[in-house]
Protein backbone atom coordinates (compact mmCIF):
# COMPACT_ATOMS: atom_id res chain seq x y z
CA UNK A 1 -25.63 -80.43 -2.89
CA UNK A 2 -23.43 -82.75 -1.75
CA UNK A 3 -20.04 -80.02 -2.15
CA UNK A 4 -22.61 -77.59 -0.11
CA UNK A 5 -22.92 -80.17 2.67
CA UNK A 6 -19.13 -80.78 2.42
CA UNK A 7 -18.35 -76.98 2.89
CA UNK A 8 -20.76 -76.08 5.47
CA UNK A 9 -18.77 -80.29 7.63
CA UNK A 10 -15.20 -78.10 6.74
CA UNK A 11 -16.92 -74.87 8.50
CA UNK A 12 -17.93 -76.62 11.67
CA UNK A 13 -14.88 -78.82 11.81
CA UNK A 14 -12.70 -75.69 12.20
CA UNK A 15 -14.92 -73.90 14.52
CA UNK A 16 -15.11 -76.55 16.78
CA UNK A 17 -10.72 -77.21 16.95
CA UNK A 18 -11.13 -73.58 17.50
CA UNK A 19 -13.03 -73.51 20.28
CA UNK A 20 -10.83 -76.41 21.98
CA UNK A 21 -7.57 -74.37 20.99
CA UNK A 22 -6.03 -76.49 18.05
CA UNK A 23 -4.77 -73.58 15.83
CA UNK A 24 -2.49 -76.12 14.93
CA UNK A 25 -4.34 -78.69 13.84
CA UNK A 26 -6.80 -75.95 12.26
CA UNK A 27 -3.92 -74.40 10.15
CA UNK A 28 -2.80 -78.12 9.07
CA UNK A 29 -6.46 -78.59 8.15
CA UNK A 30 -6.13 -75.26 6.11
CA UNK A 31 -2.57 -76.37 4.59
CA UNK A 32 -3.85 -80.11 3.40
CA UNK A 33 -6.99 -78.02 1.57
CA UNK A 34 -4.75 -75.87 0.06
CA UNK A 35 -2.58 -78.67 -0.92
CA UNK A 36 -5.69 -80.56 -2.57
CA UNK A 37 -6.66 -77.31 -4.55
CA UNK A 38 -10.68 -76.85 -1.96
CA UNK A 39 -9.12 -73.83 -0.37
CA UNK A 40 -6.24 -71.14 -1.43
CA UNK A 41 -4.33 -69.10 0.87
CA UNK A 42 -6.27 -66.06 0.48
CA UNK A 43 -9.16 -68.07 2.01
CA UNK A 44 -7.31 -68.78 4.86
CA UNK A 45 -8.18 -66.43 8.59
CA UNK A 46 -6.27 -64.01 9.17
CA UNK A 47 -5.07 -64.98 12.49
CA UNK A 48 -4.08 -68.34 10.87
CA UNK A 49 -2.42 -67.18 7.84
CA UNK A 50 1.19 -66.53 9.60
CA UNK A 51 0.89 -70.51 10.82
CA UNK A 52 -0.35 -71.97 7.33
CA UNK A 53 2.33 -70.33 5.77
CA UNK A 54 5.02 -71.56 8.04
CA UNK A 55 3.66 -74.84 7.63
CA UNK A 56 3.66 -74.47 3.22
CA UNK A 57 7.00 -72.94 3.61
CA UNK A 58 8.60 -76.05 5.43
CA UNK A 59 6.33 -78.52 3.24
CA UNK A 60 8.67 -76.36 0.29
CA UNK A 61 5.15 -75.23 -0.65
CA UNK A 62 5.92 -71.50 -0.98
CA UNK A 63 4.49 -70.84 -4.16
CA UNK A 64 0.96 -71.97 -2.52
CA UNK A 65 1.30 -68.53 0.37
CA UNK A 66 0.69 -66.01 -2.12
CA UNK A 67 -1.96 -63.50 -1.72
């Protein structure tokens, strides 16, 4: 229940830096998930993708941007 509740906090989160224009912070949000093994990079939005993966790339994360 508690992962459920913990999903559905990460799902609001991002809409709401949306909404106030933080791609950036959204996409770091996305990066430090992906980092931590919660989300992958296939998970990631489309329209965020090119951002997350310029932000694994410099983190010399690579291997984490794959499809």
């Amino acid at each position: 229940m508690k992962n459920l509740i913990d999903k559905i906090r990460f799902f609001f989160y991002c809409i709401k830096i949306s909404l106030e224009g933080g791609e950036s912070d959204m996409a770091m949000c996305y990066v430090t998930c992906i980092v931590a093994g919660v989300r992958t990079f296939k998970q990631v939005p489309q329209f965020l993708k090119a951002k997350v993966k310029e932000l694994l790339i410099a983190m010399d994360l690579e291997e984490l941007a794959v499809e």
